[in-house]
Structures are given as structure tokens and as C-alpha cells.
Protein backbone atom coordinates (compact mmCIF):
# COMPACT_ATOMS: atom_id res chain seq x y z
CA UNK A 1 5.66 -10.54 -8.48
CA UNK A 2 5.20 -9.34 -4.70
CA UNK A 3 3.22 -9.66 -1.89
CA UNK A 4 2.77 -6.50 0.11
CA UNK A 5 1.29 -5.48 3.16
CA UNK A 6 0.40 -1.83 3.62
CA UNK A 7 -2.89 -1.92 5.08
CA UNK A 8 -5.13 0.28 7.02
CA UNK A 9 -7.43 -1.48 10.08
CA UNK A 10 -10.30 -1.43 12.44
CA UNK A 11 -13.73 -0.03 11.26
CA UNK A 12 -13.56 0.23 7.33
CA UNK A 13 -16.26 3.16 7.82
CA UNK A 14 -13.65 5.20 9.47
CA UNK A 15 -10.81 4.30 7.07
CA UNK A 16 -13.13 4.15 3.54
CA UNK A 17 -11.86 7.47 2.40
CA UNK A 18 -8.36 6.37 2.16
CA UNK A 19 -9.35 2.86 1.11
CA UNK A 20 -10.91 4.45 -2.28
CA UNK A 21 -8.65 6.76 -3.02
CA UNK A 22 -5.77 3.67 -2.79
CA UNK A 23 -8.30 1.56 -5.05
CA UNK A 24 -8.08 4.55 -7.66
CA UNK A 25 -4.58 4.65 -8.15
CA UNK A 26 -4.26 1.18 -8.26
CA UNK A 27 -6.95 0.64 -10.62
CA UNK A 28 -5.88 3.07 -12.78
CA UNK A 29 -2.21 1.64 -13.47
CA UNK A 30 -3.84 -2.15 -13.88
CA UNK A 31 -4.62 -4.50 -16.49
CA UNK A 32 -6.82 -5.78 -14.38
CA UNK A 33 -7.62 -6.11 -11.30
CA UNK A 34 -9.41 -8.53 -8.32
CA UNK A 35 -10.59 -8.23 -4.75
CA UNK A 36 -10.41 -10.74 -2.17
CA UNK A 37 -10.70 -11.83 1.03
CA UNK A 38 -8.58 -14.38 3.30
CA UNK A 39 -6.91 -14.85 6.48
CA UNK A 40 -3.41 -15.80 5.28
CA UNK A 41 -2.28 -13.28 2.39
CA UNK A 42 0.59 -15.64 1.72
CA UNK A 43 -1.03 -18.63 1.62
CA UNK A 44 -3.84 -17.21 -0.54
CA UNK A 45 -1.19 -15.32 -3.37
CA UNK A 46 0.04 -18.45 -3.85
CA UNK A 47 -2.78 -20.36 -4.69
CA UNK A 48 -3.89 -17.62 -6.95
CA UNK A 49 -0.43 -17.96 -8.86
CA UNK A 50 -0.87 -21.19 -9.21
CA UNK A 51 -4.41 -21.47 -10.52
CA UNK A 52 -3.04 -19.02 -13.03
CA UNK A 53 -0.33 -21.06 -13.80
CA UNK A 54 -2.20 -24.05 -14.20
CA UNK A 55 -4.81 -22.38 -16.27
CA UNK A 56 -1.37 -21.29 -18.45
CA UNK A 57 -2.22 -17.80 -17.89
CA UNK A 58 0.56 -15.34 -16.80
CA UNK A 59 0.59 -15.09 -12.97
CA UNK A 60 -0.63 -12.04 -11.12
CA UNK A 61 2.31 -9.34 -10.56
CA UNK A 62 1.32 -8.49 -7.38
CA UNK A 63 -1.13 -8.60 -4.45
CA UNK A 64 -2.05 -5.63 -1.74
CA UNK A 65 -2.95 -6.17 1.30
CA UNK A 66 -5.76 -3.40 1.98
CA UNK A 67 -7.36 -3.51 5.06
CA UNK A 68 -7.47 -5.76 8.47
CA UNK A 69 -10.14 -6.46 10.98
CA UNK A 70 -10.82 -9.23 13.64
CA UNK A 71 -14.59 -9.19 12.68
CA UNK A 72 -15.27 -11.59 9.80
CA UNK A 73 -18.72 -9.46 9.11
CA UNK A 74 -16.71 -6.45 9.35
CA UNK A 75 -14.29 -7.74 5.96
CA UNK A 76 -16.69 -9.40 3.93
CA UNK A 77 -18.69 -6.08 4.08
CA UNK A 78 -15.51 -3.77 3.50
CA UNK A 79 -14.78 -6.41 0.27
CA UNK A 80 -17.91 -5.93 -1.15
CA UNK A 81 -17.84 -1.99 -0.77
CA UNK A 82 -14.32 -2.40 -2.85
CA UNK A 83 -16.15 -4.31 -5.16
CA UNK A 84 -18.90 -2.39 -5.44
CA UNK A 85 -16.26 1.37 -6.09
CA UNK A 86 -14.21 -0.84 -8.54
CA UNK A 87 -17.74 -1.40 -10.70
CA UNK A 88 -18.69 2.03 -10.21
CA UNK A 89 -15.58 3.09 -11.88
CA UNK A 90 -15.36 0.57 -14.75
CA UNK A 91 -14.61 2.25 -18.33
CA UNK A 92 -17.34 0.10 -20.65
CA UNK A 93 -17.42 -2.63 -22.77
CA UNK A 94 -13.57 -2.88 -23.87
CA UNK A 95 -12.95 -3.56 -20.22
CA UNK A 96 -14.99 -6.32 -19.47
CA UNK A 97 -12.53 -8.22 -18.11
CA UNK A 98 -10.71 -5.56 -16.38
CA UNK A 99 -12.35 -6.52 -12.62
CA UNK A 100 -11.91 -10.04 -12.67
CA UNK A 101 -14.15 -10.46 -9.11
CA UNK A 102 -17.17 -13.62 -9.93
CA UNK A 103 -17.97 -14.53 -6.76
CA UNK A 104 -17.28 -13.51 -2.59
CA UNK A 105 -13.55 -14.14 -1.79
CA UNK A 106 -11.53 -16.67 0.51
CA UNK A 107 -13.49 -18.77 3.02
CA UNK A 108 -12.46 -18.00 6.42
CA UNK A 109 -13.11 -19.22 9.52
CA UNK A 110 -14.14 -16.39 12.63
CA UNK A 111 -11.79 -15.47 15.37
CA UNK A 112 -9.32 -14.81 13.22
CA UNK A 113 -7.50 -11.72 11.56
CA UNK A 114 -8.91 -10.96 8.40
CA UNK A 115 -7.82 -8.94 5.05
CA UNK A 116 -9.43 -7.76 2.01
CA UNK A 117 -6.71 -7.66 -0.59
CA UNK A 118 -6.26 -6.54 -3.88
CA UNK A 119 -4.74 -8.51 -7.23
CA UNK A 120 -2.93 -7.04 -9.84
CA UNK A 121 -1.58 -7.04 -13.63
CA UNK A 122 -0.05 -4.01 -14.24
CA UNK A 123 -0.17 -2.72 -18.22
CA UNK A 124 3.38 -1.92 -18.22
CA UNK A 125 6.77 -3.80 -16.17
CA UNK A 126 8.03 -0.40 -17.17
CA UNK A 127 8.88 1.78 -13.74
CA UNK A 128 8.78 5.41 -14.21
CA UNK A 129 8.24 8.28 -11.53
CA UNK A 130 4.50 8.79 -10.68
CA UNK A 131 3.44 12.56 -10.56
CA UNK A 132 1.66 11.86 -7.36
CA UNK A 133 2.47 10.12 -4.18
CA UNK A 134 0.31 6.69 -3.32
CA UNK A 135 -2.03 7.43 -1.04
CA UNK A 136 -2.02 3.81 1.01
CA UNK A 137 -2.06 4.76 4.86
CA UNK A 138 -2.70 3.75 8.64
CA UNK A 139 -4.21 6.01 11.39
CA UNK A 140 -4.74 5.41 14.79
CA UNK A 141 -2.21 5.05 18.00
CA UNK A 142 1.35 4.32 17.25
CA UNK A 143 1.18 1.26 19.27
CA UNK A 144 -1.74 -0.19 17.08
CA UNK A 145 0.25 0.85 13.83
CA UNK A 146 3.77 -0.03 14.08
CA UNK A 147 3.59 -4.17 13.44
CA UNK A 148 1.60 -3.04 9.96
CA UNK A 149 4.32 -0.11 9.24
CA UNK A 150 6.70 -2.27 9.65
CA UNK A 151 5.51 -4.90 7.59
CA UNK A 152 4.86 -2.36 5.05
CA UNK A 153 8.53 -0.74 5.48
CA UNK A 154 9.90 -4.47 4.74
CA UNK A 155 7.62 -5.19 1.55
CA UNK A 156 9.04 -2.13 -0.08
CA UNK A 157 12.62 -2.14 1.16
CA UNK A 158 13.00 -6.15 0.09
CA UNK A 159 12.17 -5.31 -3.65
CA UNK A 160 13.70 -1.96 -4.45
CA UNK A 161 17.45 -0.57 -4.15
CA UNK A 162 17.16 2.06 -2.36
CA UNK A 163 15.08 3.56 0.36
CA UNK A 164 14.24 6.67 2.21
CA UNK A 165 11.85 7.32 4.81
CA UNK A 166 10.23 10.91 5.67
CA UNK A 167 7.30 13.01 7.14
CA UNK A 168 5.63 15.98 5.72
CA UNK A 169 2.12 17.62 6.14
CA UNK A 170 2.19 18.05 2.48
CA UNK A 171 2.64 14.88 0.55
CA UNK A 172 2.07 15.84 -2.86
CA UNK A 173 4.21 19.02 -2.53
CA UNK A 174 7.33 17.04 -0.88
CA UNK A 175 7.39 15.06 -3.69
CA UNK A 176 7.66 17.42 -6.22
CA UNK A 177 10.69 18.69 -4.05
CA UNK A 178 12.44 15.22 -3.59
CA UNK A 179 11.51 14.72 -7.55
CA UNK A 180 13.63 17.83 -8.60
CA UNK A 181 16.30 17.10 -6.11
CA UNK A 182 16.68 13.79 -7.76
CA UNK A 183 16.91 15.11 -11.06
CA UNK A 184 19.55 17.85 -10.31
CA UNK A 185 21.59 14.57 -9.70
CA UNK A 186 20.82 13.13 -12.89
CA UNK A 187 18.59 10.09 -10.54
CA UNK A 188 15.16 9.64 -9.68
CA UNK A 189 12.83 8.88 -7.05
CA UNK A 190 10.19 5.78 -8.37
CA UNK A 191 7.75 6.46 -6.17
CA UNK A 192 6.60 7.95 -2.57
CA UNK A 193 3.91 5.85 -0.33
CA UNK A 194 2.19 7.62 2.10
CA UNK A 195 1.71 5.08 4.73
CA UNK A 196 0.46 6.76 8.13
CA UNK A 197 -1.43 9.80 8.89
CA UNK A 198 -1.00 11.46 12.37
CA UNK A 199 -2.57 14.77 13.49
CA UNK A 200 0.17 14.40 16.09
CA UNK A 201 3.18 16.08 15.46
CA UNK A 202 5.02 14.14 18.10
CA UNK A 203 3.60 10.81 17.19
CA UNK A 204 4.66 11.45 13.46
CA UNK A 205 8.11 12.53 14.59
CA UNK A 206 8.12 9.04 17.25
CA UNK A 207 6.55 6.46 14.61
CA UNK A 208 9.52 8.10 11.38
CA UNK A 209 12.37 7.69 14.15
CA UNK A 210 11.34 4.21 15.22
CA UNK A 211 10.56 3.13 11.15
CA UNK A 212 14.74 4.39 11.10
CA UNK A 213 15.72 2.31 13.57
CA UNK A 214 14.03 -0.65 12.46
CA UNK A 215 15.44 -0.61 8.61
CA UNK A 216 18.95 0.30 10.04
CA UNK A 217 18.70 -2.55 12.08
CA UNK A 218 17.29 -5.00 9.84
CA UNK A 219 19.82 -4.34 6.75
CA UNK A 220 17.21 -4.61 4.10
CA UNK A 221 17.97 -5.09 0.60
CA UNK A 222 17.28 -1.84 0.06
CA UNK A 223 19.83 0.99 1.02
CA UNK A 224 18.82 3.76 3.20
CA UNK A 225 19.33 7.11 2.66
CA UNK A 226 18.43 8.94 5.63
CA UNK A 227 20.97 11.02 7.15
CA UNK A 228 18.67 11.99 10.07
CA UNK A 229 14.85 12.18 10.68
CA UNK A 230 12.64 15.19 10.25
CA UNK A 231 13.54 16.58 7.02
CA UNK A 232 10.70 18.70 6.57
CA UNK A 233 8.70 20.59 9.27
CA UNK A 234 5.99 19.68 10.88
CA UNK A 235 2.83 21.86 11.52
CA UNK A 236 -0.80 21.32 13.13
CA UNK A 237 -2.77 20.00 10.89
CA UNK A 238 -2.16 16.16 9.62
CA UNK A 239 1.25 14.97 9.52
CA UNK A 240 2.14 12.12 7.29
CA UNK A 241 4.91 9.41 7.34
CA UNK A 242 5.94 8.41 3.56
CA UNK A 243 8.66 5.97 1.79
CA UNK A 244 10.54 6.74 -0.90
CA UNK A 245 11.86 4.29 -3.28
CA UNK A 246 13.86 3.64 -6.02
């Protein structure tokens, strides 16, 4: 059961693309699955684990933090377009219950930061490699990114063994790579999360140096494998920063 944060921000026009593709891969690996609203993710997964509790149910395995704005109109609109993708893709009658969402989500007050999240049951505890990378990620200037990168980087580096952090302009085929070196060494990768999208070379190279720094520094749970940064080469185009974990 986890709380992470790996969220994209600003206008969710701009970011909506990214937003649906991450409520696709979600959706498809859940039991089911709920969108909400709040302004304190903690505070809000724990009442939700405890209602469940309560209601001797088995509590939620984990909550995603999607998407942050200051503008309360700005998040109850980006919830209901979740909402509103999540019923658009909704596989009949045998799934009735398979969005859980009733009502709007968390009552917030304005002038605050707000999040649309996402709850969880997964089908399986079972962790095996996924053939394609998560597709979860930030744009924008480095210095509007890095507190939500970092929060990210922690999330995933608290609950897993081991850790390595990367760029690539090709996601899906540096995966595929780090997937077959793995398994020349009898290991695996779990999975890759792409978590920020550049179309600056240098600010992809900057933001993958600093992420370095900051799990060295911060002697996660997790250990880290990287060696040294820029392990595959950049090119113009967009250049992505990704975690891998295991």
C-alpha cells in the first residue's frame, strides 16, 4: 500500500495527452479503480483506508497522485475529464464496479494546491516486468519540475530495492535494451517510469544529473545503480528522464 506522487501540473489542457495515456495503463492493471480530488494526498489516502477498513473491505493498494494546479476550477474540471475517459473505456456489465467514482471528490477550500488523484486495487500482488515503460511525466522548466521529480524519485526509491535513473529519446526502445541486459544476468528490471519530457537536450542532461545527486545524497532505501549519467544519447527531438526499478 503506497502513496505516490508523480504528477504532471499547470493547465490540464496542455498536459491531457499524457494524463490519458497514464489513466490507460493504470486502468488496465486494476481491479478497480477511483478518481479524486483533495488538497492533502496524505491526509485524504488515509481516510480512504480507513473507510475501507471500517466498511471491512480490503484497503486500497495504492493511490497516484496525477496532476496539480493552484486553480480549484482548474482540478475539479481535469477530475471530471478523468472521470469522464475512465467511463469511456469501461468493458460492460461484468465490470460494474470496476470505476468505483459516485459522486465529485474531496472538498477543498481555494487558494490552495490542488490534486486529482487516482485509487487503486491491483488484480494481482504479483510483480512481473511490464513490456512497456509507464508513461507518467512532467514538462515544463526545470525549476517548476524538480520539487515534483523529486517527490516522485522518493515514492519509488522508498518501496523498491533497487534503483536506476536514465534519459533516452526513445523510451520504449531503452527498455527493451535494459530488459535484455538484465536478463543476460539472470535479473530483471520491474518496471521503467517515464517521468519528465524535455525537448531540451541540456535540460534533460541538467534535471538526470541533479535527480543523481539528490538519491545519492538522500540514501534511499533503494540502491542506486548509476555509475554515471547519460547512458544513452541524446538527440533533437524530445528527450525523456525515466526510473528504473526493481
Amino acid at each position: 500500500m503506497s502513496l505516490e506522487w508523480n504528477y504532471t501540473t499547470g493547465d490540464f489542457a496542455a498536459v491531457r495527452a499524457s494524463i490519458n495515456r497514464a489513466l490507460g495503463q493504470y486502468s488496465v492493471r486494476a481491479g478497480s479503480i477511483k478518481v479524486g480530488r483533495t488538497n492533502s494526498p496524505e491526509r485524504r489516502y488515509g481516510e480512504h483506508q480507513r473507510a475501507r477498513r471500517e466498511a471491512g473491505e480490503k484497503p486500497w493498494d495504492r493511490m497516484i497522485v496525477l496532476h496539480e494546479s493552484s486553480t480549484f476550477a482548474e482540478i475539479v474540471k481535469a477530475e471530471a475529464l478523468a472521470i469522464d475517459w475512465l467511463r469511456s473505456r469501461a468493458r460492460g456489465k461484468a465490470d460494474a464496479d470496476w470505476l468505483v467514482n459516485v459522486r465529485g471528490g474531496d472538498i477543498v477550500a481555494t487558494g490552495e494546491e490542488h490534486f486529482v488523484y487516482l485509487l487503486l486495487d491491483s488484480r494481482t500482488t504479483i510483480e512481473v516486468p511490464k513490456p512497456e515503460p509507464d508513461w507518467l511525466y512532467s514538462t515544463g522548466h526545470t525549476r517548476d519540475v524538480m520539487t515534483g521529480l523529486r517527490q516522485a524519485l522518493a515514492a519509488y526509491a522508498q518501496r523498491n530495492d533497487f534503483l536506476k535513473i536514465g534519459r533516452t529519446n526513445d523510451p520504449a526502445r531503452r527498455w527493451k535494451e535494459h530488459l535484455a541486459e538484465r536478463r543476460r544476468e539472470d535479473d530483471k528490471w520491474d518496471r521503467m517510469v517515464v517521468i519528465y519530457a524535455t525537448s531540451s537536450l541540456h535540460s534533460a542532461a541538467l534535471v538526470e544529473k541533479e535527480l543523481i545527486r539528490h538519491a545519492r545524497a538522500a540514501k534511499y532505501r533503494a540502491e542506486l545503480w548509476n555509475e554515471a549519467s547519460g547512458s544513452d544519447h541524446g538527440r533533437p527531438g524530445t528527450n525523456y528522464l525515466y526510473l528504473l526499478v526493481a
